[in-house]
N, C-alpha and C. Protein backbone atom coordinates (compact mmCIF):
# COMPACT_ATOMS: atom_id res chain seq x y z
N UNK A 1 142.88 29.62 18.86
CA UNK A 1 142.64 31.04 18.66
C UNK A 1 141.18 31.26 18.34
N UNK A 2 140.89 32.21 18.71
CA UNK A 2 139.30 32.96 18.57
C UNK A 2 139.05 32.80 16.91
N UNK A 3 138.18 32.31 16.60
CA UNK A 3 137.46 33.41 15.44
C UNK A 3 136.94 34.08 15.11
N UNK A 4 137.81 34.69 14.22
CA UNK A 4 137.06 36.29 14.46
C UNK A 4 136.21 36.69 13.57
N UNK A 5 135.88 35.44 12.21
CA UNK A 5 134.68 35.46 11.61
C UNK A 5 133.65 35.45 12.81
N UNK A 6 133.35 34.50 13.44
CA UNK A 6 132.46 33.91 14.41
C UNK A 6 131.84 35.20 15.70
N UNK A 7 133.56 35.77 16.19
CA UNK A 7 132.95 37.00 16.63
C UNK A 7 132.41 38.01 16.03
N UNK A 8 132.48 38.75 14.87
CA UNK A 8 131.76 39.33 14.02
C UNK A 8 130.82 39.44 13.65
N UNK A 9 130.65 37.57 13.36
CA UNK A 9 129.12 37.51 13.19
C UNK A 9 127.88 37.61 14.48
N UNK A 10 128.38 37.21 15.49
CA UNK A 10 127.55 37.17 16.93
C UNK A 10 127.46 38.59 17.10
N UNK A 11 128.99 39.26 16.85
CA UNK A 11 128.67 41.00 17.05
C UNK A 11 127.04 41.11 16.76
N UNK A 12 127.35 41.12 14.76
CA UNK A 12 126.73 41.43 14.35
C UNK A 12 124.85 41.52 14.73
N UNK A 13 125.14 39.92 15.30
CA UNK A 13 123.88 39.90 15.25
C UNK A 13 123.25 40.38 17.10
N UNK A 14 124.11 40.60 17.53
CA UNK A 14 123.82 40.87 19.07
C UNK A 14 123.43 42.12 18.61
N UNK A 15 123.84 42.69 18.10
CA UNK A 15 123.25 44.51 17.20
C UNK A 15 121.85 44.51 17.26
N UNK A 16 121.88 43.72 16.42
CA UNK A 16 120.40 43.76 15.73
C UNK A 16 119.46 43.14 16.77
N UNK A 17 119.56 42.17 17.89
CA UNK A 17 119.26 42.02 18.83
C UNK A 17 118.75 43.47 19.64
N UNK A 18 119.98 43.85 19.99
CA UNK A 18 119.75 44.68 20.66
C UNK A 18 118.93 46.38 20.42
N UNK A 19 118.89 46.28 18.92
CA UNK A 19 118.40 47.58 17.97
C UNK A 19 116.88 47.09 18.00
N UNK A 20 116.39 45.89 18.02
CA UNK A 20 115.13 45.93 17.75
C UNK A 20 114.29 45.73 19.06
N UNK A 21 114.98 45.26 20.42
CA UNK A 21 114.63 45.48 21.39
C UNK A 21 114.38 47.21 21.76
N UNK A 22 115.19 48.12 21.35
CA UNK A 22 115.20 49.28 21.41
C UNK A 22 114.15 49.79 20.61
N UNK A 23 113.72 49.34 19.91
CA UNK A 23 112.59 49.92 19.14
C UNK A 23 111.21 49.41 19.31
N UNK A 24 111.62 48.16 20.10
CA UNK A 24 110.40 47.95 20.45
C UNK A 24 110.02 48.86 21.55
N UNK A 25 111.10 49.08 22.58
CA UNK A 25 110.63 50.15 23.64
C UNK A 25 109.98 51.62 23.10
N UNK A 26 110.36 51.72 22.29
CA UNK A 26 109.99 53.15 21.99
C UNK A 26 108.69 52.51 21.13
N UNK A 27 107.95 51.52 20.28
CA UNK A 27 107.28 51.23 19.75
C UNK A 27 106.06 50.61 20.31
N UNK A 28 106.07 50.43 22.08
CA UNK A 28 104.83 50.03 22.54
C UNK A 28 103.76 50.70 22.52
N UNK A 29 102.84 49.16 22.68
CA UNK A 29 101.20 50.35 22.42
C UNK A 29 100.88 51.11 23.78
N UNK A 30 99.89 51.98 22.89
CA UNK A 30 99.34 53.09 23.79
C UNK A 30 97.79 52.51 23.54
N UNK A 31 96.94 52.95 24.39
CA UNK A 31 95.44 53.00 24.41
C UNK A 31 94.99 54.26 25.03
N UNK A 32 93.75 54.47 24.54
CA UNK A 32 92.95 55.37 24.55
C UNK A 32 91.67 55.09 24.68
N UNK A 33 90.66 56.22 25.40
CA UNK A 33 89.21 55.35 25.61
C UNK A 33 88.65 55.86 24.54
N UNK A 34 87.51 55.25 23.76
CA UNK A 34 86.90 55.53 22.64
C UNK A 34 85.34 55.91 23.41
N UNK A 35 84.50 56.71 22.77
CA UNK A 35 83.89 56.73 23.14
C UNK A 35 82.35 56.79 22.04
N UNK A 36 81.42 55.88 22.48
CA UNK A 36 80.32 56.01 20.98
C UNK A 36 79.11 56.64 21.34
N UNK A 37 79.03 57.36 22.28
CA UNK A 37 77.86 57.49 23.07
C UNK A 37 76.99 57.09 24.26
N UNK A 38 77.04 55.82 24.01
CA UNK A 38 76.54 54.99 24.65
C UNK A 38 77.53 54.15 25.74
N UNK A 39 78.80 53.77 25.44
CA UNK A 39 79.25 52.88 25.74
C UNK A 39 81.30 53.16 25.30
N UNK A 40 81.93 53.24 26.65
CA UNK A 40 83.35 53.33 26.52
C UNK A 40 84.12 52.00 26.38
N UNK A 41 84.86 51.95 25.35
CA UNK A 41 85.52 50.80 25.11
C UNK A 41 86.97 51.49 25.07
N UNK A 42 88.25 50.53 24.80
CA UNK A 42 89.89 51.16 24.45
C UNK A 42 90.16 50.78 23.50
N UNK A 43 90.69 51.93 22.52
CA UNK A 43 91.21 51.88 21.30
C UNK A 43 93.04 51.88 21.23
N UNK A 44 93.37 50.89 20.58
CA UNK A 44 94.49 50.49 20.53
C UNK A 44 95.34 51.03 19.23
N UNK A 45 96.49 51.60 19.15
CA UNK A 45 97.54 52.19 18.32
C UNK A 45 97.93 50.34 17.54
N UNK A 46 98.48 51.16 16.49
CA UNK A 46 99.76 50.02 15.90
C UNK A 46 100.48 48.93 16.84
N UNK A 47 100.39 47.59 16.47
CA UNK A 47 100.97 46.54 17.42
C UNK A 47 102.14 46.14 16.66
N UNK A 48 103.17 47.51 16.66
CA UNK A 48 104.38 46.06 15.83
C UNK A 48 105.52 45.94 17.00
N UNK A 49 105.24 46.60 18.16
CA UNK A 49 106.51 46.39 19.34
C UNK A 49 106.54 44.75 19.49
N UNK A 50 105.53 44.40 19.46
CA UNK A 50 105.03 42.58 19.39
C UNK A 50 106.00 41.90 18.95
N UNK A 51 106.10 42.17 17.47
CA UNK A 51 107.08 41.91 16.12
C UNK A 51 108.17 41.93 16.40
N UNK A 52 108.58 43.26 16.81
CA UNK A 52 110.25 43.13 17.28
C UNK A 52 110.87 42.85 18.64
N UNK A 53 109.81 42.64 19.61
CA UNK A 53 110.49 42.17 20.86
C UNK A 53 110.47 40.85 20.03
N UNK A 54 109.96 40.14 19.34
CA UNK A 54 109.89 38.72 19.10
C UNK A 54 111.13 38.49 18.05
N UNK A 55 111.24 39.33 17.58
CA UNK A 55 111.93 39.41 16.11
C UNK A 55 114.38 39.34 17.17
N UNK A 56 113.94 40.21 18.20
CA UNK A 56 114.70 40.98 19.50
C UNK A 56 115.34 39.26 19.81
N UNK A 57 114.42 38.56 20.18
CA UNK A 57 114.58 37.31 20.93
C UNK A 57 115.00 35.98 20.68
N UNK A 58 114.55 36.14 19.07
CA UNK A 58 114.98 35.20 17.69
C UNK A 58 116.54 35.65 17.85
N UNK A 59 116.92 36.60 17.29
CA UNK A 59 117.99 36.74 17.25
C UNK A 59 119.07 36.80 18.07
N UNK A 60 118.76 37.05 19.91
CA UNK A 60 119.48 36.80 20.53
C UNK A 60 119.54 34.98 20.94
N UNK A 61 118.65 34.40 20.68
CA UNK A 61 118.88 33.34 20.90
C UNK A 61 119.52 32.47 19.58
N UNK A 62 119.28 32.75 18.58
CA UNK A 62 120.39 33.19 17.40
C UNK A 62 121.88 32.90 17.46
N UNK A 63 122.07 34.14 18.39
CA UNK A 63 123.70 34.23 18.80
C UNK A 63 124.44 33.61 19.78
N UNK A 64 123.49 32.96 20.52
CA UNK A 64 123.59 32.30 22.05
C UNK A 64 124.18 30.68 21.18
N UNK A 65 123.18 30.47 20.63
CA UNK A 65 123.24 29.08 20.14
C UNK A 65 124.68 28.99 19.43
N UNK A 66 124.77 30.49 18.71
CA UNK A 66 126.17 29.98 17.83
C UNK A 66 127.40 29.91 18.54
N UNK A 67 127.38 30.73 19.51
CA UNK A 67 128.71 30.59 20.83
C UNK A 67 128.77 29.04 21.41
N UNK A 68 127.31 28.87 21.59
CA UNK A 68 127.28 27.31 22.68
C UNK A 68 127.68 26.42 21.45
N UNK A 69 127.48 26.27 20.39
CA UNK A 69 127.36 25.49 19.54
C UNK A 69 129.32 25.15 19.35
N UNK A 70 129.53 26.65 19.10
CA UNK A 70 130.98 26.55 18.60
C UNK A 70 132.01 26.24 19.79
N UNK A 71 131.56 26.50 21.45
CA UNK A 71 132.55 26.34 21.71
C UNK A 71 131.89 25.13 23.11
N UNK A 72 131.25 23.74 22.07
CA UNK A 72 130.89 22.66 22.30
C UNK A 72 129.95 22.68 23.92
N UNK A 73 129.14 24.14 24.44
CA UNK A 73 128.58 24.24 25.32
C UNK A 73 129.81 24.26 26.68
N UNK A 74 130.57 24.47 27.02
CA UNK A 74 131.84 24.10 27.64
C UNK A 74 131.64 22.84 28.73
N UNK A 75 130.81 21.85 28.38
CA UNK A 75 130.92 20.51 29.20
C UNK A 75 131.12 19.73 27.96
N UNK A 76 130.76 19.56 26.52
CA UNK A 76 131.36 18.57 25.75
C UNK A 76 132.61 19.04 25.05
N UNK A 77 133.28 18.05 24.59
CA UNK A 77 134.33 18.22 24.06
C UNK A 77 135.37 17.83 25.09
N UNK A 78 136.65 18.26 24.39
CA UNK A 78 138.13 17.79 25.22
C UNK A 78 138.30 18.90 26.64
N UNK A 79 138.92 18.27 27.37
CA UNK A 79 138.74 19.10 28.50
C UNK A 79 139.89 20.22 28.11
N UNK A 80 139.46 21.53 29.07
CA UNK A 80 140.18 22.66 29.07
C UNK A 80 141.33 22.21 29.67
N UNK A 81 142.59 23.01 29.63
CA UNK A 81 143.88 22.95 30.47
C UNK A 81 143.71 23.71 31.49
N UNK A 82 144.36 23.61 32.64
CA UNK A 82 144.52 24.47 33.86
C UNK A 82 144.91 25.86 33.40
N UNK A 83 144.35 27.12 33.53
CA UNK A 83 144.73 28.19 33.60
C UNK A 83 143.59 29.69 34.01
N UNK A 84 144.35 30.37 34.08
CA UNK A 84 143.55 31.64 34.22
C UNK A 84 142.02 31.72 33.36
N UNK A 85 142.75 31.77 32.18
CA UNK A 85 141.56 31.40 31.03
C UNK A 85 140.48 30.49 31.34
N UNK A 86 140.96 29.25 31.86
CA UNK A 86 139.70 28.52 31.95
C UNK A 86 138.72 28.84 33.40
N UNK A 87 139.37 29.54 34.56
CA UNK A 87 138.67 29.95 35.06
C UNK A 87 137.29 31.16 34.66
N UNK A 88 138.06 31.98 34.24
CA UNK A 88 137.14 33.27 33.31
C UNK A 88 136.28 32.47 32.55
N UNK A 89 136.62 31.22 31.73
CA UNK A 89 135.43 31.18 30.91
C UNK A 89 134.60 30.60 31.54
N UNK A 90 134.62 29.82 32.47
CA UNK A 90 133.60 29.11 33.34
C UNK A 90 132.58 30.20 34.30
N UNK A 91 133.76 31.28 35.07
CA UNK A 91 132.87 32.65 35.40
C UNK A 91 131.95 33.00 33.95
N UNK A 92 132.48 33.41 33.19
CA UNK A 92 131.71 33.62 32.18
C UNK A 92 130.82 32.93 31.45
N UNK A 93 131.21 32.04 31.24
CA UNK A 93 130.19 30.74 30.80
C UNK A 93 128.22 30.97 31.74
N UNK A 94 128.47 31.11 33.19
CA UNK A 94 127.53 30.66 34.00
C UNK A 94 126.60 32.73 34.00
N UNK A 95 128.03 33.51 33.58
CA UNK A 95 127.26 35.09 33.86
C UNK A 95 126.41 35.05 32.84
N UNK A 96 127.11 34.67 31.66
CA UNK A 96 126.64 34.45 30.31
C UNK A 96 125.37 33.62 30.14
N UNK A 97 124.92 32.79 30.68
CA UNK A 97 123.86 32.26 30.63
C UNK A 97 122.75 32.96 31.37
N UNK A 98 122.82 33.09 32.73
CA UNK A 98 122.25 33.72 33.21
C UNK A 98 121.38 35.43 32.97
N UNK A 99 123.08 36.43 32.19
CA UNK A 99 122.27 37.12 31.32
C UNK A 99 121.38 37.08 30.23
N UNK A 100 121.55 36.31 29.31
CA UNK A 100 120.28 35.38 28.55
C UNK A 100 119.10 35.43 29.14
N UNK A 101 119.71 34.82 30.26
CA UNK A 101 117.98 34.17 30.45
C UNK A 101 117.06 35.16 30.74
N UNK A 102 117.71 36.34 31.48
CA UNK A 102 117.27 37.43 32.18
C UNK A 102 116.53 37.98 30.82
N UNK A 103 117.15 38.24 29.88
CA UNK A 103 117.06 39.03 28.45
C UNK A 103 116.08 38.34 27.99
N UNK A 104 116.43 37.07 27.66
CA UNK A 104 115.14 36.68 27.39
C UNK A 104 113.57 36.30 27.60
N UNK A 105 113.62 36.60 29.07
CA UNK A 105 112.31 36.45 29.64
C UNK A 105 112.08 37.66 29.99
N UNK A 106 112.82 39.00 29.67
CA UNK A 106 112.29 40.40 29.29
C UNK A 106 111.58 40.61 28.12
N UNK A 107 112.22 39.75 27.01
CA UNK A 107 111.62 39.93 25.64
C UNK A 107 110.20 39.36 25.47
N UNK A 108 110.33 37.70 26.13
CA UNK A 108 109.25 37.26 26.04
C UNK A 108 107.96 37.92 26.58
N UNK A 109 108.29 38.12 28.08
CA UNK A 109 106.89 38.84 28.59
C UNK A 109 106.37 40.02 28.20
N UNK A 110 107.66 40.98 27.36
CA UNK A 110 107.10 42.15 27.18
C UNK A 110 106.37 42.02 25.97
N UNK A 111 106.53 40.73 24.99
CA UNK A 111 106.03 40.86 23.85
C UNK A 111 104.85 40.30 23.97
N UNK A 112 104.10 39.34 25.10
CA UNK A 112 103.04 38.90 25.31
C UNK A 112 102.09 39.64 25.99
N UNK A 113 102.55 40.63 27.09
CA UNK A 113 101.95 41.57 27.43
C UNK A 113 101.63 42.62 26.69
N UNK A 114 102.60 43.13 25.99
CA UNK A 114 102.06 43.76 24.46
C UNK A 114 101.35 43.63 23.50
N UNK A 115 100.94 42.34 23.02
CA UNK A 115 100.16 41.46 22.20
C UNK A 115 98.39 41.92 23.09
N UNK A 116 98.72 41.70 24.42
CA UNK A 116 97.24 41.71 25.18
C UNK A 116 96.42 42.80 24.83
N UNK A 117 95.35 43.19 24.38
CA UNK A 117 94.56 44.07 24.62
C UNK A 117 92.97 43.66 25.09
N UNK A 118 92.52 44.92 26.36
CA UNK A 118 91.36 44.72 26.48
C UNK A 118 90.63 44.64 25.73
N UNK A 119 89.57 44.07 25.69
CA UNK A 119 88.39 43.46 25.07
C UNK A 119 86.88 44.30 25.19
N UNK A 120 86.70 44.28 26.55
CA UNK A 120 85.32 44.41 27.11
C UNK A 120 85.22 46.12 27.17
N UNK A 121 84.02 45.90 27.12
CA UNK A 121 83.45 47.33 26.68
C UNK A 121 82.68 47.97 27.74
N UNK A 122 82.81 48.98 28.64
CA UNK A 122 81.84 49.55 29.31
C UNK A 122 80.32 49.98 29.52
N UNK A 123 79.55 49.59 30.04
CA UNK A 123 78.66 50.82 29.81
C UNK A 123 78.44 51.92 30.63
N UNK A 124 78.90 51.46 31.88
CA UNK A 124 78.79 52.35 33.21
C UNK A 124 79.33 53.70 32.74
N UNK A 125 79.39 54.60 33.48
CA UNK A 125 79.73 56.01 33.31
C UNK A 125 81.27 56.19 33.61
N UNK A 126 82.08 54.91 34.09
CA UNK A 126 83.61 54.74 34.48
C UNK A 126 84.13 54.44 33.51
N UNK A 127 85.36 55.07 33.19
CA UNK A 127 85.73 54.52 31.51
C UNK A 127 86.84 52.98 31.83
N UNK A 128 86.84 52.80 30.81
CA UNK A 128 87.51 50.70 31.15
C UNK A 128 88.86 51.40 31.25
N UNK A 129 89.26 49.96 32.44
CA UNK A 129 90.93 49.82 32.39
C UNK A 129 91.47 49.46 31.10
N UNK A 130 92.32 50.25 30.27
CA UNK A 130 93.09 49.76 29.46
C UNK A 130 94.38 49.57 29.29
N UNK A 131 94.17 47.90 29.36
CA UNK A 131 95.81 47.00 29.76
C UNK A 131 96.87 48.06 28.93
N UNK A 132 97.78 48.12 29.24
CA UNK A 132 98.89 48.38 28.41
C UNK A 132 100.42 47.75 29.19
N UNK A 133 101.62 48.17 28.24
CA UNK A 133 102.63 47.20 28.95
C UNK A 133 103.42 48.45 29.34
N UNK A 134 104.09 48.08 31.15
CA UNK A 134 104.69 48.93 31.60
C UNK A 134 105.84 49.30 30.53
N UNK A 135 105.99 50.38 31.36
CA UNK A 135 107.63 51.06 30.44
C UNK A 135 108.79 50.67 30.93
N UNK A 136 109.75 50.27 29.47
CA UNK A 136 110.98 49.30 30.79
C UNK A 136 111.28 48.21 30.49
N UNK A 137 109.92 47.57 30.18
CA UNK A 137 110.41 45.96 29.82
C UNK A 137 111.20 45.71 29.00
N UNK A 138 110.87 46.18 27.62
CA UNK A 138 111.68 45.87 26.38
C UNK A 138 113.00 46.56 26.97
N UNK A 139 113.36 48.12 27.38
CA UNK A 139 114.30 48.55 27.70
C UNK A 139 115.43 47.32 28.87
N UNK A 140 114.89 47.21 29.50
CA UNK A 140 115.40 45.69 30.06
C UNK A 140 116.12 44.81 29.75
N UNK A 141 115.13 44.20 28.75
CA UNK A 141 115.62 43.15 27.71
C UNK A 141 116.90 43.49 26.49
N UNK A 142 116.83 45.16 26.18
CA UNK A 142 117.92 45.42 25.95
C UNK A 142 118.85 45.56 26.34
N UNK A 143 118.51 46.46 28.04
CA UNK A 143 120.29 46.45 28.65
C UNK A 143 120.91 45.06 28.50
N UNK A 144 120.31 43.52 29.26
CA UNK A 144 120.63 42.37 29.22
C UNK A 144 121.22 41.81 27.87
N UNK A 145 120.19 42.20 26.63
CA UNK A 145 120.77 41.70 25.71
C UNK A 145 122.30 41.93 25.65
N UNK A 146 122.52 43.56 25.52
CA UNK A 146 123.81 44.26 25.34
C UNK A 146 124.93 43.55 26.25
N UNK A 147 124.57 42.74 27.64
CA UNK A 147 125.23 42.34 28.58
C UNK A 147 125.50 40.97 28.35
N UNK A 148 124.49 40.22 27.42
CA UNK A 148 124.62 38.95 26.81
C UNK A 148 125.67 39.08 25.77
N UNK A 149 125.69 39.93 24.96
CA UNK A 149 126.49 40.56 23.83
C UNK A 149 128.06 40.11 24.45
N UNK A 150 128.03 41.06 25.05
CA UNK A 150 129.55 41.50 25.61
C UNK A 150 130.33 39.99 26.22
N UNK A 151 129.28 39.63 27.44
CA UNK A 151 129.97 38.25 28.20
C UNK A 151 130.09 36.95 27.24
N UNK A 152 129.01 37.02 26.25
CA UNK A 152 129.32 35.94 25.68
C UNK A 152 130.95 35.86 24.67
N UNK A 153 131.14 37.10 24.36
CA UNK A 153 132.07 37.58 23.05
C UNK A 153 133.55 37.51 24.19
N UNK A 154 133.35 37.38 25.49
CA UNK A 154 134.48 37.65 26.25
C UNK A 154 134.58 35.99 26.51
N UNK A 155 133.12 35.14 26.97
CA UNK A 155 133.37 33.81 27.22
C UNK A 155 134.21 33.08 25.89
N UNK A 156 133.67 33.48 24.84
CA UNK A 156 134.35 32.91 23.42
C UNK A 156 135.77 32.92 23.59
N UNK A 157 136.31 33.97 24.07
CA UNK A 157 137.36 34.41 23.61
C UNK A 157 138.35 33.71 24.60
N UNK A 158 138.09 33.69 25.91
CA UNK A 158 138.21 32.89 26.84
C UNK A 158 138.60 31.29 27.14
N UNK A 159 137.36 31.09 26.83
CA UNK A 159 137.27 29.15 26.18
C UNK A 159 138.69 28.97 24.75
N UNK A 160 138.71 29.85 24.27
CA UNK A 160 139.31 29.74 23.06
C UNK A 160 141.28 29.81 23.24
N UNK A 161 141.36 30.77 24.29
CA UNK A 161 142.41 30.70 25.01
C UNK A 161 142.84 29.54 25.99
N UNK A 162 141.95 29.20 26.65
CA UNK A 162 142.18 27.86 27.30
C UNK A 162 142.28 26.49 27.05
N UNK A 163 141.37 26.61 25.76
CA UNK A 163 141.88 25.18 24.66
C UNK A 163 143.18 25.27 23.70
N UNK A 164 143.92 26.77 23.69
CA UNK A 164 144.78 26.47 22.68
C UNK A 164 146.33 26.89 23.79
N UNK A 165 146.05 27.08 24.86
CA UNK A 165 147.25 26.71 25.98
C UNK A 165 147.70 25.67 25.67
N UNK A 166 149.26 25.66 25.57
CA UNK A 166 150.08 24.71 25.57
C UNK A 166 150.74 24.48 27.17
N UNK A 167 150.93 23.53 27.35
CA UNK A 167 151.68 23.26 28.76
C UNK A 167 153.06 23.28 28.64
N UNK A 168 153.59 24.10 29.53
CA UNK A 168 154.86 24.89 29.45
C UNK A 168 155.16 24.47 30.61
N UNK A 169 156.11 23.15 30.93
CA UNK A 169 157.17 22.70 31.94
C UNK A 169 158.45 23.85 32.27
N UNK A 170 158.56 24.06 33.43
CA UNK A 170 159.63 24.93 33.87
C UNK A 170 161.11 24.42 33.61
N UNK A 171 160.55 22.98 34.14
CA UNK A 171 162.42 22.56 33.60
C UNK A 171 162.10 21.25 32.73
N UNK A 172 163.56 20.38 31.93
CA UNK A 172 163.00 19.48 31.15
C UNK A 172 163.10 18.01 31.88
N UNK A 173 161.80 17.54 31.77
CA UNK A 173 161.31 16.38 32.64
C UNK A 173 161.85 14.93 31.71
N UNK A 174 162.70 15.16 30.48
CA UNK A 174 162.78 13.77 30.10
C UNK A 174 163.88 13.11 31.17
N UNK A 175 164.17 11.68 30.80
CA UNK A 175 164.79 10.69 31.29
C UNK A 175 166.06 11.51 30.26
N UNK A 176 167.42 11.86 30.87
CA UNK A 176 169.12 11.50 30.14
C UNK A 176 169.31 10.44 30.55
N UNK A 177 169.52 9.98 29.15
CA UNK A 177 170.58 8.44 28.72
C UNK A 177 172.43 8.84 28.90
N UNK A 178 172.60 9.54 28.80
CA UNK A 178 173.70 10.63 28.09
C UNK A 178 174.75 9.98 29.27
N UNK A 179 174.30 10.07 30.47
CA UNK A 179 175.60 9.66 31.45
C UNK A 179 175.71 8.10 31.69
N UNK A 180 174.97 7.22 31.32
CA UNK A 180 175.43 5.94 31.52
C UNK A 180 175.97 5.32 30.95
């Protein structure tokens, strides 16, 4: 049977995963050209979207680990029994990873591209390109997270059903002594 401490807690933390990816979207920097007279450079807002796409990524990988961990990565351990269940968790097992990875190399790039700011300073009369990070990324990394959330909490539940199948013979296969 599932645990449902275990799901709770992955809930939990797929939340917060997914809440701080969301805030990082709404929390990316903006730039602006500064200007001193002489010379246009870009002035950069508050950098904490950085923080929580990173903070976003910790924690989904967090929750990843505690599923793989608990339900022995589904290549170690005793083998599954034949059933429905173990098909789904193996579909799931491979969606489930895959959304991860997606999620997490949303988080990562958006938080490194976020981190970037131009440097160099103009003097020409053209004002500087100032890097900033498209819109989307972090949003990204959240839909996925939310999609990591869900498949993993369904793979759990899955794997968990297929290890605690009992094998149920249609008719009874012992040897009767009874007539000889």
């Amino acid at each position: 049977m599932a645990s449902t401490l275990l799901l709770a807690l992955v809930f939990v933390i797929d939340l917060i995963a997914f809440a701080l990816a969301v805030a990082a979207e709404q929390r990316r920097s903006t730039a602006s050209v500064g200007n001193n007279g002489k010379e246009s450079y870009c002035v950069y807002d508050e950098d904490i979207a950085t923080g929580l796409g990173v903070g976003s990524f910790l924690f989904l990988l967090l929750s990843q680990i505690l599923i793989m961990v608990t339900s022995r990565c589904l290549c170690c351990g005793k083998a599954m029994r034949p059933s429905g269940s173990r098909a789904w968790a193996v579909v799931l097992f491979i969606t489930c990873w895959l959304f991860f990875f997606i999620a997490e190399v949303c988080l990562l790039a958006g938080s490194v591209r976020n981190a970037y700011h131009t440097k160099y300073k103009n003097l020409l009369n053209d004002p500087p390109s100032c890097a900033t990070l498209r819109k989307g990324v972090f949003a990204a990394g959240a839909a996925f997270a939310f999609l990591t959330a869900v498949v993993s909490e369904l793979y759990y539940v899955s794997y968990s059903k297929a290890n605690d199948a009992t094998v149920n013979y249609g008719k009874d296969t012992g040897v009767r002594m009874g007539n000889l």
